[in-house]
N, C-alpha and C. Protein backbone atom coordinates (compact mmCIF):
# COMPACT_ATOMS: atom_id res chain seq x y z
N UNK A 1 -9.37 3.86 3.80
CA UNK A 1 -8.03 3.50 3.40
C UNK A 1 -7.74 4.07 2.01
N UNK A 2 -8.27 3.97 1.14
CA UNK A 2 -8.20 4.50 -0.30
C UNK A 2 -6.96 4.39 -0.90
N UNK A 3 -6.12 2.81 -0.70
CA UNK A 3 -5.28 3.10 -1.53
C UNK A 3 -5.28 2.32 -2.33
N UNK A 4 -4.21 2.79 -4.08
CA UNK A 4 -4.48 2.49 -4.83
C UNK A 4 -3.65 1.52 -5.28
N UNK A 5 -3.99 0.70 -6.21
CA UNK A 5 -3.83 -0.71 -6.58
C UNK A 5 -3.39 -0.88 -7.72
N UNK A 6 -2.01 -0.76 -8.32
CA UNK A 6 -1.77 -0.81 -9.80
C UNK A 6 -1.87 0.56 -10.43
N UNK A 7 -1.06 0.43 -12.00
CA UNK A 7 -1.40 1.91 -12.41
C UNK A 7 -0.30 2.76 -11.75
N UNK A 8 -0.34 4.14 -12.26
CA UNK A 8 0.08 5.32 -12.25
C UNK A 8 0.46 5.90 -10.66
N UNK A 9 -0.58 4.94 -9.77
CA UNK A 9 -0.77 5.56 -8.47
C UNK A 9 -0.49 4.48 -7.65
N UNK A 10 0.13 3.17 -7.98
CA UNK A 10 0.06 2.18 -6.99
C UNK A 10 0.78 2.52 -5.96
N UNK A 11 0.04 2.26 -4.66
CA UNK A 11 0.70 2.75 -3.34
C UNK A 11 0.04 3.93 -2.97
N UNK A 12 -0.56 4.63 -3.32
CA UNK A 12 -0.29 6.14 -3.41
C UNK A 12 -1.60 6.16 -2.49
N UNK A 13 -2.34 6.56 -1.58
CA UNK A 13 -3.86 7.03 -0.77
C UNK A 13 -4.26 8.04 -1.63
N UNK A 14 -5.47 7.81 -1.79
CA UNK A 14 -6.16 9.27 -2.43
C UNK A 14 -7.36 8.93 -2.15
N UNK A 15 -7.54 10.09 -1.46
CA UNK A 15 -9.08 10.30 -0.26
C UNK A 15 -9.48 12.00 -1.13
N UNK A 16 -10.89 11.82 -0.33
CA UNK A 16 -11.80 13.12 -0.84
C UNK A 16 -11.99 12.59 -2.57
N UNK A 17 -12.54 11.79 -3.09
CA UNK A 17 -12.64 11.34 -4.53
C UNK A 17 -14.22 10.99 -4.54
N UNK A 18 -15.07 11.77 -5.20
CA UNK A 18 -16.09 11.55 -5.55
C UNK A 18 -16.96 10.52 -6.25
N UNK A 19 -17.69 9.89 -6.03
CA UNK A 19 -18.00 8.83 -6.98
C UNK A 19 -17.34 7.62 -7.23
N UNK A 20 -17.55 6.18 -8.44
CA UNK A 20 -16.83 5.44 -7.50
C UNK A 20 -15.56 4.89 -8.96
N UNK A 21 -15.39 6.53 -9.51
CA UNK A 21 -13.83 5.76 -10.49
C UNK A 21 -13.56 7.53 -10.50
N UNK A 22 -12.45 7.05 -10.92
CA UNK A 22 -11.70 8.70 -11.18
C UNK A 22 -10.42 8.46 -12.29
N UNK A 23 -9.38 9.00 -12.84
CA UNK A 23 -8.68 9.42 -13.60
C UNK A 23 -7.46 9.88 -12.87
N UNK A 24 -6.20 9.14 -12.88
CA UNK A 24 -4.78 10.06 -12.18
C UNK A 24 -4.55 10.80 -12.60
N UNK A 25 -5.41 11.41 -14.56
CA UNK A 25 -4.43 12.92 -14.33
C UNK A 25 -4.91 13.92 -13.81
N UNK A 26 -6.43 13.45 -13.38
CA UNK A 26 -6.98 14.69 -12.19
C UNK A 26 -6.06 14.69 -11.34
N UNK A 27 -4.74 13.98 -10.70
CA UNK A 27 -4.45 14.22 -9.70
C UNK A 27 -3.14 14.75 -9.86
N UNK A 28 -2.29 14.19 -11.15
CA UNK A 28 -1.09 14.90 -11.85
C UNK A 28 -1.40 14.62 -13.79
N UNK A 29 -1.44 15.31 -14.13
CA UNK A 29 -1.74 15.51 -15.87
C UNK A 29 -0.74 14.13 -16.39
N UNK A 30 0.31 13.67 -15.99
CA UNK A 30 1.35 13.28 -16.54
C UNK A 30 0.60 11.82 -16.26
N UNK A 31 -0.20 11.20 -15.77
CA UNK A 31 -0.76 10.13 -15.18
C UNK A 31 -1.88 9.74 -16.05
N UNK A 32 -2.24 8.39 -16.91
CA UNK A 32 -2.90 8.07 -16.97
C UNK A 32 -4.15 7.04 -16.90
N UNK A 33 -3.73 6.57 -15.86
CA UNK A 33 -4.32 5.42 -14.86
C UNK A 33 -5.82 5.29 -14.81
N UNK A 34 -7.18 4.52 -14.97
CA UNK A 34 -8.32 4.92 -14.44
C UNK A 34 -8.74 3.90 -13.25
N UNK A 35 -9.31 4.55 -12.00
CA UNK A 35 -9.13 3.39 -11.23
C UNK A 35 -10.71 3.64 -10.56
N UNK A 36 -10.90 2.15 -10.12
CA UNK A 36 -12.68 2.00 -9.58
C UNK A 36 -12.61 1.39 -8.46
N UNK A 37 -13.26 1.92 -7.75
CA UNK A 37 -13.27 1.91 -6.33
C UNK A 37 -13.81 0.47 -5.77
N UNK A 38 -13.23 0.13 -4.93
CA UNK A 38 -13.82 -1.46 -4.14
C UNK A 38 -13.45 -1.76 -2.99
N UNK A 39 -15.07 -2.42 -2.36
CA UNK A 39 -15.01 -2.55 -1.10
C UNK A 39 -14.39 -3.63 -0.54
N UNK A 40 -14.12 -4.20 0.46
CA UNK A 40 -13.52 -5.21 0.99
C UNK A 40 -14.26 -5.69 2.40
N UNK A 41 -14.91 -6.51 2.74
CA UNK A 41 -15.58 -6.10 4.22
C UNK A 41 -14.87 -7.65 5.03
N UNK A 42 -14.41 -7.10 6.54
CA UNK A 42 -13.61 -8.02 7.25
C UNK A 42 -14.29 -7.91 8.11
N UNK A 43 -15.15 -8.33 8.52
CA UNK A 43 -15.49 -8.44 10.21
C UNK A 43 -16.55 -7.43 10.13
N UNK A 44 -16.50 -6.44 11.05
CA UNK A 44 -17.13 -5.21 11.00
C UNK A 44 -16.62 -3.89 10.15
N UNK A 45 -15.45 -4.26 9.81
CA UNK A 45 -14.43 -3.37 9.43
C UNK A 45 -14.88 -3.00 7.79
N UNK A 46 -14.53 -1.93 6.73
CA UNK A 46 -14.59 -2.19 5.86
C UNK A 46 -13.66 -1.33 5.12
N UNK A 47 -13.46 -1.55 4.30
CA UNK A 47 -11.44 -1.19 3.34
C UNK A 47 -12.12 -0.56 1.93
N UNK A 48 -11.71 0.31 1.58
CA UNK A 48 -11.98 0.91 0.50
C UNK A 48 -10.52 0.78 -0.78
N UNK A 49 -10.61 0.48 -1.29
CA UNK A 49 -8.79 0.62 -2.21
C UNK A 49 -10.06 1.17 -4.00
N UNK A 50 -8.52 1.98 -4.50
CA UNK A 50 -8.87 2.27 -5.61
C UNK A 50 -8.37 0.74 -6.57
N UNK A 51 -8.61 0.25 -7.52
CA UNK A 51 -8.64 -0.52 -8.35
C UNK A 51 -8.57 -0.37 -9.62
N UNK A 52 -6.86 -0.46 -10.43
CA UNK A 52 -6.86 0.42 -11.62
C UNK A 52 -7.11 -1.01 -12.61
N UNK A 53 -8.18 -0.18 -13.67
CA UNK A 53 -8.96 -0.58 -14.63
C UNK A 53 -7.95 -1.36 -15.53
N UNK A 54 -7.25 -0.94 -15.91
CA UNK A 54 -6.50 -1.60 -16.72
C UNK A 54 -6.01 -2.87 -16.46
N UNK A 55 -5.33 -3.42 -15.43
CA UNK A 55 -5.81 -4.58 -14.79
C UNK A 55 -6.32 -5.59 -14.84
N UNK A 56 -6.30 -6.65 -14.75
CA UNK A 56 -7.23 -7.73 -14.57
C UNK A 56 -8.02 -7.80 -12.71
N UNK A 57 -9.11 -8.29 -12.40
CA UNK A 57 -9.98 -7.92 -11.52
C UNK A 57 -8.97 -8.58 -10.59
N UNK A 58 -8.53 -10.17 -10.90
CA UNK A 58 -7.86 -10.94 -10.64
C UNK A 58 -6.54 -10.51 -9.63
N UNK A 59 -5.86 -9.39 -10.42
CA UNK A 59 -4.74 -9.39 -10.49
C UNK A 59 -4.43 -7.82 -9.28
N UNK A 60 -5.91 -6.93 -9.51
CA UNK A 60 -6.03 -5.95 -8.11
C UNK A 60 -6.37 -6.68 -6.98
N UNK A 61 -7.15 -7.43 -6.87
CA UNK A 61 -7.85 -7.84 -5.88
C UNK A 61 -6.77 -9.28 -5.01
N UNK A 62 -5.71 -9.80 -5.86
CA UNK A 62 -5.07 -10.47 -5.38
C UNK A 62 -3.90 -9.23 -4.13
N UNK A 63 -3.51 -8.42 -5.19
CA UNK A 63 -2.87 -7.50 -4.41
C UNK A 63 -3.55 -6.68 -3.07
N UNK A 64 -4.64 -6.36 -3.47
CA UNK A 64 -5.21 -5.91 -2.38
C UNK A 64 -5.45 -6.55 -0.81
N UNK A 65 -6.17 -8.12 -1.87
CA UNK A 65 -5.72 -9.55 -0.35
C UNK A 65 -4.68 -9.54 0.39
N UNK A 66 -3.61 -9.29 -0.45
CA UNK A 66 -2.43 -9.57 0.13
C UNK A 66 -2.05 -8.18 1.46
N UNK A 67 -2.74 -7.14 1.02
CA UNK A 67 -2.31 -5.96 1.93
C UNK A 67 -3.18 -6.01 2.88
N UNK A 68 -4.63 -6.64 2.96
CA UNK A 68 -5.09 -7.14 4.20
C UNK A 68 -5.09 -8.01 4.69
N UNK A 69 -3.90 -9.05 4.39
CA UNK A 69 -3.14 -10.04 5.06
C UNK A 69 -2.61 -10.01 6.24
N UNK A 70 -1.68 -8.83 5.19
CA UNK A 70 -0.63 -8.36 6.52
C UNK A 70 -1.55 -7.77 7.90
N UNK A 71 -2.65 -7.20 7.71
CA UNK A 71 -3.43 -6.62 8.98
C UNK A 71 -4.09 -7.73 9.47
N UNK A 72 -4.55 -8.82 8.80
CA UNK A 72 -5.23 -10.16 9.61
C UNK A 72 -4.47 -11.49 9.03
N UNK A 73 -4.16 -11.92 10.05
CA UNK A 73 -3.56 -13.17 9.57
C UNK A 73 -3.81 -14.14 9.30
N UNK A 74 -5.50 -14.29 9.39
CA UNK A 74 -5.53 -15.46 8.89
C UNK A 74 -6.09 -15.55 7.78
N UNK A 75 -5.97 -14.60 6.96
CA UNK A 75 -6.05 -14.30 5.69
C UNK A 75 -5.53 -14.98 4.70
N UNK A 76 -4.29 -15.08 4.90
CA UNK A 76 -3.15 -15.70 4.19
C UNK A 76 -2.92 -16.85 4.46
């Protein structure tokens, strides 16, 4: 899934990313976002989202809940 969470890039998928943080202006110069990668595991399933640093852990990971809500319902 790789998408990202807050920051410069919220919304945005960004796949093929090495390692487990990266920098948005690798992806446009004008961006300065740093975001760290996190897993999510549902079942068998498992969700990758970027997670921008700046942030509180709190405050990605609530958002992120919320977007695998909408895919399981009894999440929410």
């Amino acid at each position: 899934m790789f998408i990202c969470i807050g920051g410069d890039l919220d919304g945005e998928v960004v796949k093929n990313r090495e390692g487990t943080f990266f920098k948005a202006n690798e992806i446009d110069t004008s961006k300065q976002s740093t975001y760290n990668c996190q897993s999510y595991i549902i079942g068998k399933n498992t969700y990758r989202f970027w997670l921008c640093a700046e942030l509180t852990y709190a405050e990605t990971t609530k958002k992120a809940n919320d977007y695998l809500a909408q895919k399981y319902s009894y999440l929410s």
